[in-house]
Protein backbone atom coordinates (compact mmCIF):
# COMPACT_ATOMS: atom_id res chain seq x y z
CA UNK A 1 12.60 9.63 -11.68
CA UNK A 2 14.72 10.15 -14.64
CA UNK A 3 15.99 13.29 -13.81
CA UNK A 4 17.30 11.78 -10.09
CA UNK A 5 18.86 8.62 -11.84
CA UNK A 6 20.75 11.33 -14.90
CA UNK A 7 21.74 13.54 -11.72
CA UNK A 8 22.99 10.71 -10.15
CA UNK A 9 24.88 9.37 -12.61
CA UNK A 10 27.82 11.68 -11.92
CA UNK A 11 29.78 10.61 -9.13
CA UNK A 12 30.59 14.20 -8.29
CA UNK A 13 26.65 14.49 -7.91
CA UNK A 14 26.67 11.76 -5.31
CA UNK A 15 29.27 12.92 -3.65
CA UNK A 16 27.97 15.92 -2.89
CA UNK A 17 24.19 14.92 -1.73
CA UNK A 18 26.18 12.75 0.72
CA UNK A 19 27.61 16.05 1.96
CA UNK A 20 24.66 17.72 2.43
CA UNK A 21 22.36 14.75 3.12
CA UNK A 22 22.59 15.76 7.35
CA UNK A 23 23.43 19.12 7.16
CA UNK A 24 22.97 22.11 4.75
CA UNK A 25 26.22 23.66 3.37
CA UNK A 26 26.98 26.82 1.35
CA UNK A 27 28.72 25.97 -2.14
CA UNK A 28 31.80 26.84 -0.88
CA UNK A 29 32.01 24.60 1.68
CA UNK A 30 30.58 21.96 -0.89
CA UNK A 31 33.48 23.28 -3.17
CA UNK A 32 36.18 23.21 -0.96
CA UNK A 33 35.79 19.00 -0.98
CA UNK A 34 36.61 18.94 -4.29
CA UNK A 35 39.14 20.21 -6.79
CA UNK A 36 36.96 21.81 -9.15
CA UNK A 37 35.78 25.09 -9.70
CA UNK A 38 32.82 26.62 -7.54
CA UNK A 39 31.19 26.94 -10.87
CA UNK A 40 31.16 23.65 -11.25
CA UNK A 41 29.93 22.81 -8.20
CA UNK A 42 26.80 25.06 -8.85
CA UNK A 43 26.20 23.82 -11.82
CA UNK A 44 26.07 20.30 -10.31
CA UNK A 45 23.98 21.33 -7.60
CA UNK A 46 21.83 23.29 -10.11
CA UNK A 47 21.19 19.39 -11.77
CA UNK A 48 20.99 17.84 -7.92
CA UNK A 49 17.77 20.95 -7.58
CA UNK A 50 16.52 20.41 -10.70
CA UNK A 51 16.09 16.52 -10.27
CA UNK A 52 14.35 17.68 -7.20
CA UNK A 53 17.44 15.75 -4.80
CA UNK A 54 18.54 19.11 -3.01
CA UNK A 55 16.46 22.39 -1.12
CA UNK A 56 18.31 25.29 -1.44
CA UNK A 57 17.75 28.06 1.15
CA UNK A 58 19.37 31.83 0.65
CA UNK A 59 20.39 33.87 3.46
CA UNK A 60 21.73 37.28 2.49
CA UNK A 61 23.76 36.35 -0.13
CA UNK A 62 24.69 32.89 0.75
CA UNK A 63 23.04 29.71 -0.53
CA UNK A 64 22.32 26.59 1.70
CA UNK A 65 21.54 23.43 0.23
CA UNK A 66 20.42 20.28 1.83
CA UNK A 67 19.36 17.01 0.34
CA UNK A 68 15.72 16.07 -0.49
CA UNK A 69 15.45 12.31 0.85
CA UNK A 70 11.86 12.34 -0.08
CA UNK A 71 13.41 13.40 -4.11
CA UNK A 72 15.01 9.69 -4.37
CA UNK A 73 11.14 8.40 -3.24
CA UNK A 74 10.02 7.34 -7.11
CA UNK A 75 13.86 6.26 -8.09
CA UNK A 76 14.13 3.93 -4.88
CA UNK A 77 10.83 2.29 -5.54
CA UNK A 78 11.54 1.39 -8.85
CA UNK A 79 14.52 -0.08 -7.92
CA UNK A 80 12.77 -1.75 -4.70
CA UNK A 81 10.33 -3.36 -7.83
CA UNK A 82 13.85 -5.20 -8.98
CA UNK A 83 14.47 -5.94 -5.60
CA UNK A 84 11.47 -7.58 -3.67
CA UNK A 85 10.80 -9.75 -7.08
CA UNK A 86 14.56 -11.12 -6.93
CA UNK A 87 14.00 -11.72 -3.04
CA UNK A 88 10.96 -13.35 -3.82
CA UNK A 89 12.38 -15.55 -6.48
CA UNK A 90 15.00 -16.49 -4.49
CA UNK A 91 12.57 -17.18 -2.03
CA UNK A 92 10.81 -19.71 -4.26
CA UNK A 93 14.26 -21.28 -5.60
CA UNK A 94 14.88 -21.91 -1.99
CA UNK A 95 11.84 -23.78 -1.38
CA UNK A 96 11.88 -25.88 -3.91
CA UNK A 97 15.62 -26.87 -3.12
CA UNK A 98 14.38 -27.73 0.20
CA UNK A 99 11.36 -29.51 -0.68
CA UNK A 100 13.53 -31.53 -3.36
CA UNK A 101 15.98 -32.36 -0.49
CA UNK A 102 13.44 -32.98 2.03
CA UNK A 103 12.05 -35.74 -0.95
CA UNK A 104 15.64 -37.12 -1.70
CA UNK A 105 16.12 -37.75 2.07
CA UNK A 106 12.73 -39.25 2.79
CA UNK A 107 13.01 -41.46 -0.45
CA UNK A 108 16.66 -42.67 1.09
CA UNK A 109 15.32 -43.27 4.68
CA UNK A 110 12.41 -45.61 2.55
CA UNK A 111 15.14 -47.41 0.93
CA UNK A 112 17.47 -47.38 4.02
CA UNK A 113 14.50 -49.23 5.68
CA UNK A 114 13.76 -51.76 2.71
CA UNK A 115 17.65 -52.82 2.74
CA UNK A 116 17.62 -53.19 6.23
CA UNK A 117 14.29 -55.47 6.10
CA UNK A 118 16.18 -57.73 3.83
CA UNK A 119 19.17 -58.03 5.79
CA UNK A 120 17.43 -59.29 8.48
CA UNK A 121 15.16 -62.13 6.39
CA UNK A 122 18.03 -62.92 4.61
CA UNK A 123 19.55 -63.74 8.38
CA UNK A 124 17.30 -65.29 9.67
CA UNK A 125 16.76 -67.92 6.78
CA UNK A 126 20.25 -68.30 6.94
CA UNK A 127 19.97 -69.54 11.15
């Protein structure tokens, strides 16, 4: 997990697994997206393999690589952690609003009621 959240760090990085994340591309064609070296792209996609976030696949003398969805499994569900316990503390803040609004209304309706029962034996000892 630490090795996908270093590699993805660099926005370079994440540029390019969104370039190869639905279809494999040589290094040149990686390269040619950017204005950097091909060197430099290697050695970023030589982090991106490491971190296990790209496959790489050789063909003669070419290399293909590809993302590795199943490589950002451990980072994304430590971040999911974060995630479903903020949902479910908003959840709870939520209810409790509700439930303290649902008691502020009822306790005004009571009172509503109350004022109204006075106004009406106050009128009619007043007939």
């Amino acid at each position: 997990m630490d090795a996908a959240a270093r590699a993805l760090g660099e926005p370079t990085r994440r540029a390019i697994l969104r370039l190869v994340r639905d279809e494999e591309q040589t290094v040149s064609a990686i390269a040619s997206n950017f204005g950097v070296s091909r060197p430099a792209i290697s050695q970023h996609l030589r982090v991106l393999q490491d971190a296990e976030l790209v496959t790489v696949r050789s063909e003669g003398t070419r290399r293909y690589y590809r993302a590795r969805p199943e490589g950002l499994g451990e980072l994304r569900a430590w971040l999911d952690e974060f995630w479903s316990s903020s949902l479910h503390n908003l959840k709870i803040e939520v209810e409790r609003q509700q439930w303290n609004d649902r008691k502020a209304s009822a306790g005004a309706d009571k009172a509503d009621r109350r004022n109204k029962g006075k106004k009406e034996t106050k009128k009619g000892k007043s007939s």
